[in-house]
Protein backbone atom coordinates (compact mmCIF):
# COMPACT_ATOMS: atom_id res chain seq x y z
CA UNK A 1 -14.16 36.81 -46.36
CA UNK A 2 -14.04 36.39 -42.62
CA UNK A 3 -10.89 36.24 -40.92
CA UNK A 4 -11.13 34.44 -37.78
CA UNK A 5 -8.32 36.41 -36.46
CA UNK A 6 -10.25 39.41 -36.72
CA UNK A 7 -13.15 37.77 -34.53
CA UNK A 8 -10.30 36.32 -31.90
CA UNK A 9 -9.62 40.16 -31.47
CA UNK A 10 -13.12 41.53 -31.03
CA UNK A 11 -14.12 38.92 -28.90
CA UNK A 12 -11.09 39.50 -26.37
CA UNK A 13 -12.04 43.29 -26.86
CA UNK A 14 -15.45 42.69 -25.68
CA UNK A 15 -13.88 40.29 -22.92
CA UNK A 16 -11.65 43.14 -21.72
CA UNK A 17 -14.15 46.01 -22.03
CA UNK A 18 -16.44 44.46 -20.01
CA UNK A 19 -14.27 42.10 -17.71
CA UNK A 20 -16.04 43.92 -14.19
CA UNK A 21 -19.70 42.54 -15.43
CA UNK A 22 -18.45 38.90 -17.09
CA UNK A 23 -16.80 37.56 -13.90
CA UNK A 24 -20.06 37.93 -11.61
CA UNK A 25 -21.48 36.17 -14.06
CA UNK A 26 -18.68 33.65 -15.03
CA UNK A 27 -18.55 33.13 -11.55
CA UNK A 28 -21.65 32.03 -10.70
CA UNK A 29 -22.85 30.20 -14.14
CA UNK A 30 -19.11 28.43 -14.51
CA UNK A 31 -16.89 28.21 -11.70
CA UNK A 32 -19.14 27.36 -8.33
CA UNK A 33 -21.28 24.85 -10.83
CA UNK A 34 -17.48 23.41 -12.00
CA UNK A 35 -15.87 23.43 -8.45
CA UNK A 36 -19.10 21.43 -6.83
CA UNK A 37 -20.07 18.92 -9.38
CA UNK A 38 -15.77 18.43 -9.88
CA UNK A 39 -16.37 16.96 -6.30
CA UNK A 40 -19.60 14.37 -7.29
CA UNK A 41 -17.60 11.39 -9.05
CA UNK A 42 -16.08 11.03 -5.59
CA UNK A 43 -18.86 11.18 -4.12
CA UNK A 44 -21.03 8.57 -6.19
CA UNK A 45 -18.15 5.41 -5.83
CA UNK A 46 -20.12 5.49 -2.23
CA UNK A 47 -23.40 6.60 -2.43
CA UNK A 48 -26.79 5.28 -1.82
CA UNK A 49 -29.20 5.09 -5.12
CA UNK A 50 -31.09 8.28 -3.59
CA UNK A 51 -27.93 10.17 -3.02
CA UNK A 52 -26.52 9.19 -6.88
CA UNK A 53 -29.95 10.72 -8.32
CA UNK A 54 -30.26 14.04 -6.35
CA UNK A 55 -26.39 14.56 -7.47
CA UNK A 56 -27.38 14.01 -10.88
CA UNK A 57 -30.27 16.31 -10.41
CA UNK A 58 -27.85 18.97 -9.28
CA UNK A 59 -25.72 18.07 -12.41
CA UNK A 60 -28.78 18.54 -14.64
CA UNK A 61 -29.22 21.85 -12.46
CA UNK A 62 -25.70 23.24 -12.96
CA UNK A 63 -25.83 22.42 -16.65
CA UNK A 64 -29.03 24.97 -16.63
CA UNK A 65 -27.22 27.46 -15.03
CA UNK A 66 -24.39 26.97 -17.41
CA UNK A 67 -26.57 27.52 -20.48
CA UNK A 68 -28.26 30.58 -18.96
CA UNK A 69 -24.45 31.88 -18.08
CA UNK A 70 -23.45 31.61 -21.86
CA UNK A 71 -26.49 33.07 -23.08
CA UNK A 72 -26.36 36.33 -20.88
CA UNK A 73 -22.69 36.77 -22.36
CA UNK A 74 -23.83 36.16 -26.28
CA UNK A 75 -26.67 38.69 -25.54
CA UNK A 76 -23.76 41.44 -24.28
CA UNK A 77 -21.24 40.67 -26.58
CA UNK A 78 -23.95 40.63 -29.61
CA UNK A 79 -25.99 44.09 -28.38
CA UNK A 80 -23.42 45.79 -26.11
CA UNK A 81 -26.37 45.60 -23.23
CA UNK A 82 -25.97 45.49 -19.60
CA UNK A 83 -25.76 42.71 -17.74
CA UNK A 84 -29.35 43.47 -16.46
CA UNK A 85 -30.78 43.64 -19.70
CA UNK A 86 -28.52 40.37 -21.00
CA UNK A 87 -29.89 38.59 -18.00
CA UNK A 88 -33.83 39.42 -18.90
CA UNK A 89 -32.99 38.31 -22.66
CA UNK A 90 -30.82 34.57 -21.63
CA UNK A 91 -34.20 33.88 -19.15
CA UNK A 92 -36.54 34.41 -21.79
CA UNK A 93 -34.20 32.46 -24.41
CA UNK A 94 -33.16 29.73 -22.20
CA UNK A 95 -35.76 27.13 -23.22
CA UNK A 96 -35.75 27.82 -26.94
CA UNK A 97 -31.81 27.27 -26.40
CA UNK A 98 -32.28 24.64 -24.33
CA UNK A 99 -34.83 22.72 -26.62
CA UNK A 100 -32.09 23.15 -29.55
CA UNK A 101 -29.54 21.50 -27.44
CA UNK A 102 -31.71 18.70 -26.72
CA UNK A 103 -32.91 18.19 -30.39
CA UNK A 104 -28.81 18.55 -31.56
CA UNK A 105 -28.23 16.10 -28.72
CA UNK A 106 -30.96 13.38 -29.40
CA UNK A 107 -29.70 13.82 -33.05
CA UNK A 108 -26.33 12.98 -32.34
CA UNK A 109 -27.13 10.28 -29.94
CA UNK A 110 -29.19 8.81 -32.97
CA UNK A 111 -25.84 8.81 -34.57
CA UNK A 112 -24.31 6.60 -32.67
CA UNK A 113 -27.12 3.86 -32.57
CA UNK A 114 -25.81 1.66 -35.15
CA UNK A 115 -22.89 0.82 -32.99
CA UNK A 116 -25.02 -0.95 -30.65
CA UNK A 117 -27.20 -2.67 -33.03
CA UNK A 118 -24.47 -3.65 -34.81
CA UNK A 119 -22.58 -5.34 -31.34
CA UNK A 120 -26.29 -6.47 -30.78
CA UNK A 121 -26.81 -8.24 -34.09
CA UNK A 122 -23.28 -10.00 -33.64
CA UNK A 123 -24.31 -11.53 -30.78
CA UNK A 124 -22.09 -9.61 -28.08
CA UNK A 125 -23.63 -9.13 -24.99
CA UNK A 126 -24.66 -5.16 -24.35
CA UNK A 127 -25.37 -5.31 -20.85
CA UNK A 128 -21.59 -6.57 -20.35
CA UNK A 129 -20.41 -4.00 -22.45
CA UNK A 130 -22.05 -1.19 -20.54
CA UNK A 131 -21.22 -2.54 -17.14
CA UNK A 132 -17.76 -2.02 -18.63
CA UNK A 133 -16.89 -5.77 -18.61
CA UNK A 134 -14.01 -6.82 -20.49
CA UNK A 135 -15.97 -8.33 -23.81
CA UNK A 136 -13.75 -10.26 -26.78
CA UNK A 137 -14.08 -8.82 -30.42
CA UNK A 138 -13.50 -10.52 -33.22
CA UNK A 139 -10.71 -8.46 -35.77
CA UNK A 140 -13.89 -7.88 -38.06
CA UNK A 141 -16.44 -6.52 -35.68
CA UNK A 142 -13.80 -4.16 -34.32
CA UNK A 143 -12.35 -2.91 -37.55
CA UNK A 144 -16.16 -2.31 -38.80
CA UNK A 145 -16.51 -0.37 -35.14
CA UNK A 146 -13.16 1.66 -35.44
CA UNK A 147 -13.85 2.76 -39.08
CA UNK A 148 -17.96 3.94 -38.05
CA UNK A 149 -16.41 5.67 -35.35
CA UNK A 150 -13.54 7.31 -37.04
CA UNK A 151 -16.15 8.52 -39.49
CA UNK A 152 -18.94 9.81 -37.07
CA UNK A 153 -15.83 11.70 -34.91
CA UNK A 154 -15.07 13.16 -38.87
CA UNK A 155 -19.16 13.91 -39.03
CA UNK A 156 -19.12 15.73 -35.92
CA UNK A 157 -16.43 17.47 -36.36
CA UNK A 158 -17.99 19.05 -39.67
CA UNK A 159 -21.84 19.59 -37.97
CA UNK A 160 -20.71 21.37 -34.81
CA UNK A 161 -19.13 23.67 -37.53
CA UNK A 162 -22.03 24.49 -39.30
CA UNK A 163 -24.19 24.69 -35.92
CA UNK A 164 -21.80 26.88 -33.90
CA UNK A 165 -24.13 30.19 -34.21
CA UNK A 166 -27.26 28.34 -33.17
CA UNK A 167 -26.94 30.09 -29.61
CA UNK A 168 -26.54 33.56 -30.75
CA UNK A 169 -29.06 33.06 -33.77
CA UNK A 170 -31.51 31.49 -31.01
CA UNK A 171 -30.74 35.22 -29.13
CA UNK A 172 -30.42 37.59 -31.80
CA UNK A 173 -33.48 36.70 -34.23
CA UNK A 174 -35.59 35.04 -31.80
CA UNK A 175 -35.59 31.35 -33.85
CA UNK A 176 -35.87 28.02 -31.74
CA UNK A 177 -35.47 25.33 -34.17
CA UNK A 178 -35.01 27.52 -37.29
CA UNK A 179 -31.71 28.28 -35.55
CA UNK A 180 -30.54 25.15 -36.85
CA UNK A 181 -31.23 25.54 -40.81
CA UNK A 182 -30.04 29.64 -40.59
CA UNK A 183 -26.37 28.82 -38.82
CA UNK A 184 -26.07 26.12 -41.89
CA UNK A 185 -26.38 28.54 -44.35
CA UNK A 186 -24.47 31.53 -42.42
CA UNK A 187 -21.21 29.14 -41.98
CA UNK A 188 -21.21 27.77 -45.49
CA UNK A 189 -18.28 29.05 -47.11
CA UNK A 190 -16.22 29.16 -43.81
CA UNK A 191 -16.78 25.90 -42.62
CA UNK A 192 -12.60 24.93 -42.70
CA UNK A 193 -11.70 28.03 -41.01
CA UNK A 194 -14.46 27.45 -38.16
CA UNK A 195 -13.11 23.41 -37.79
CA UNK A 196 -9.44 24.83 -37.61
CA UNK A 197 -10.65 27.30 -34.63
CA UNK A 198 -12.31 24.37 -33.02
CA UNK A 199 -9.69 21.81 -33.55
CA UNK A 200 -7.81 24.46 -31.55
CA UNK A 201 -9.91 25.51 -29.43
CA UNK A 202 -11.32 22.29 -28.11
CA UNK A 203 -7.01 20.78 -27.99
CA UNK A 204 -5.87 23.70 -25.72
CA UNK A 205 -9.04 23.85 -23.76
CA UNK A 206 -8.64 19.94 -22.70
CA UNK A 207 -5.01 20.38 -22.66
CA UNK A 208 -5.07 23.03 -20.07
CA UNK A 209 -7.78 21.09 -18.09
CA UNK A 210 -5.64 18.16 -17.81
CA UNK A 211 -2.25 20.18 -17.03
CA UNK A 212 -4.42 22.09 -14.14
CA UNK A 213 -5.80 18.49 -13.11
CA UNK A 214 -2.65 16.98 -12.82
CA UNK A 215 -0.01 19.38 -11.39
CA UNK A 216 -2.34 21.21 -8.88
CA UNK A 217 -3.77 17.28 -7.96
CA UNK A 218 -0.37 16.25 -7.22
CA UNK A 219 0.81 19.68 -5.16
CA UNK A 220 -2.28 19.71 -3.01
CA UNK A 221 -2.36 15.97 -2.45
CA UNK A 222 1.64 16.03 -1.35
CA UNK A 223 0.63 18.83 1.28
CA UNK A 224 -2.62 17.63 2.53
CA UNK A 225 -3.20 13.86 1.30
CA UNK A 226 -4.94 12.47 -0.53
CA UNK A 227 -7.99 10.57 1.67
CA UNK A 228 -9.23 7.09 1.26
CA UNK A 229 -11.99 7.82 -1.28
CA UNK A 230 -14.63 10.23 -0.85
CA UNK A 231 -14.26 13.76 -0.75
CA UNK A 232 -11.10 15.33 0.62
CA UNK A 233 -8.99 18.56 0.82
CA UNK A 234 -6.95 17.70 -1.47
CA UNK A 235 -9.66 16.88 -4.38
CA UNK A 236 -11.69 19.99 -3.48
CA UNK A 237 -8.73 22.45 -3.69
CA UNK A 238 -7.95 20.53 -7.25
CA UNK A 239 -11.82 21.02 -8.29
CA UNK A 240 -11.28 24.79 -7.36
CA UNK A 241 -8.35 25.14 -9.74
CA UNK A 242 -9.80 23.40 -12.48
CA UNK A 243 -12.45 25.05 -12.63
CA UNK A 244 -11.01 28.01 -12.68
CA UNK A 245 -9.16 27.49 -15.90
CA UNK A 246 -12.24 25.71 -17.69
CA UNK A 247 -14.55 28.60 -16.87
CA UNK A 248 -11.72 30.87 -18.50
CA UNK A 249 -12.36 29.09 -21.58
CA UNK A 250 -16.53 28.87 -20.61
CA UNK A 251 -16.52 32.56 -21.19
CA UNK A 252 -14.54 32.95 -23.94
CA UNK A 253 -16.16 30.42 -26.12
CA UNK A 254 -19.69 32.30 -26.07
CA UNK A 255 -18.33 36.23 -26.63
CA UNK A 256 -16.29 34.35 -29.57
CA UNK A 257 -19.27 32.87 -31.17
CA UNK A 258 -21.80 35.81 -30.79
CA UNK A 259 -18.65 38.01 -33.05
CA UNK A 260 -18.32 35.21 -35.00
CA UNK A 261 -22.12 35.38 -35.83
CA UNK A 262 -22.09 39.57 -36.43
CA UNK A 263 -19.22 39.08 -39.13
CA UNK A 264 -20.78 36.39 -41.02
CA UNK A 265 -24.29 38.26 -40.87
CA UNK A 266 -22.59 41.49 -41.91
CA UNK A 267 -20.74 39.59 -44.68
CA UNK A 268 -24.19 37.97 -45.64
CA UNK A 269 -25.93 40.95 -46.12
CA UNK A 270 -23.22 42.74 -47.81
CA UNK A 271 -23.26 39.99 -50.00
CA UNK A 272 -27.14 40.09 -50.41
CA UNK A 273 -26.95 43.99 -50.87
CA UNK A 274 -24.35 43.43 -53.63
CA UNK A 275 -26.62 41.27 -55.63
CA UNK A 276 -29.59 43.10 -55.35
CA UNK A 277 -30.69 44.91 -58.89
């Protein structure tokens, strides 16, 4: 059996073995992205419809870059290659990985569709819903809501589980789609354990992006103000910070799941070797 403590450590040996070639990389794929797209929201309250789209070009653009950063660090903590060689494998990966997102994304999305059709079918009005509009429920409609989404959060919770190694699987064995089916059947058996780590991961992570929000937004807006609206000092040295402390966790996430996938592949054919006549 896997012990996820054992992967915790040979991820943060990989991490410290190889800290001088992650932090280019972390650098570039996590933190500029993080620190320039932390500034956008500030700028969209103001901008023109032309302005809004090319920002959410850049966003779509950084996102890219993001995926491409986490794949070069699966590839070196999965093969022990050089960052030159991880690079050439995460280009020639990235739209296979990028196609699974999409397909786990539209999925999920698809999940969530009743919710609207259901608001839709009581007669509420959806367009005052999405404009954020303050819209009365009856106790029935929102109980029915409340319990779907309660259930779908549970749902989610269980398939990001079982589709955690999709990204090294989509590196390692060169699937696109059959990435999805072949991390189901490598997590089963080890599908608490995996939730637990998430649970955890995903509570400190926002934790820590919230503390870093919060204290260094109120230090740098006490020294240099906070502006009226728009982008100002005080935001962009706040961006910086928190960025800095998600793409901590932006790095660590990937070299955890590419050890994650070698012990459950190891265990897998151990067990398949075992059986064998």
């Amino acid at each position: 059996m896997v012990k996820m403590s054992n992967v915790w450590d040979r991820a943060a040996e990989f991490l410290s073995d190889n800290i001088g070639t992650v932090v280019p990389i972390a650098l570039l794929a996590f933190f500029v992205p993080a620190s320039i797209s932390g500034n956008f929201q500030a700028v969209l309250l103001t901008a023109t419809p032309g302005v809004a789209v090319t920002l959410r070009l850049v966003q779509l653009a950084f996102a890219v870059l993001s995926v491409w950063g986490s794949l070069v660090i699966t590839a070196m903590a999965l093969d022990g290659v050089t960052s030159r060689t991880a690079g050439t494998i995460a280009r020639r990966r990235l739209l296979p990985a990028l196609i699974v997102s999409v397909v786990l994304g539209l999925a999920m999305v698809a999940l969530t569709l009743p919710v609207p059709v259901f608001l839709a079918a009581s007669g509420y009005d959806l367009m005052a819903v999405a404009r954020g509009e303050a819209v009365e429920m009856s106790p029935g409609a929102a109980g029915t809501i409340s319990i779907y989404i309660l259930v779908l959060a549970i749902l989610f919770i269980g398939i990001s589980a079982r589709l955690i190694l999709t990204t090294p699987i989509v590196v390692r064995e060169q699937r696109m789609l059959g990435a999805i089916p072949r991390s189901w059947r490598l997590t089963r058996g080890s599908t608490w354990r995996i939730i637990g780590v998430l649970i955890l991961f995903v509570v400190v992570a926002t934790v820590s992006g919230l503390a870093a929000n919060t204290v260094f937004g109120t230090i740098f807006t006490l020294v240099a103000g906070g502006g009226e609206g728009g982008i100002s000092i005080a935001g962009v040295l706040t961006s910086i910070m928190t960025a800095a402390v998600q793409t901590a966790f932006m790095v660590v996430f990937p070299a955890f799941i590419a050890k994650l996938y070698l012990a459950l592949s190891a265990q897998e054919a151990l067990g398949n070797h075992m059986q064998a006549p």
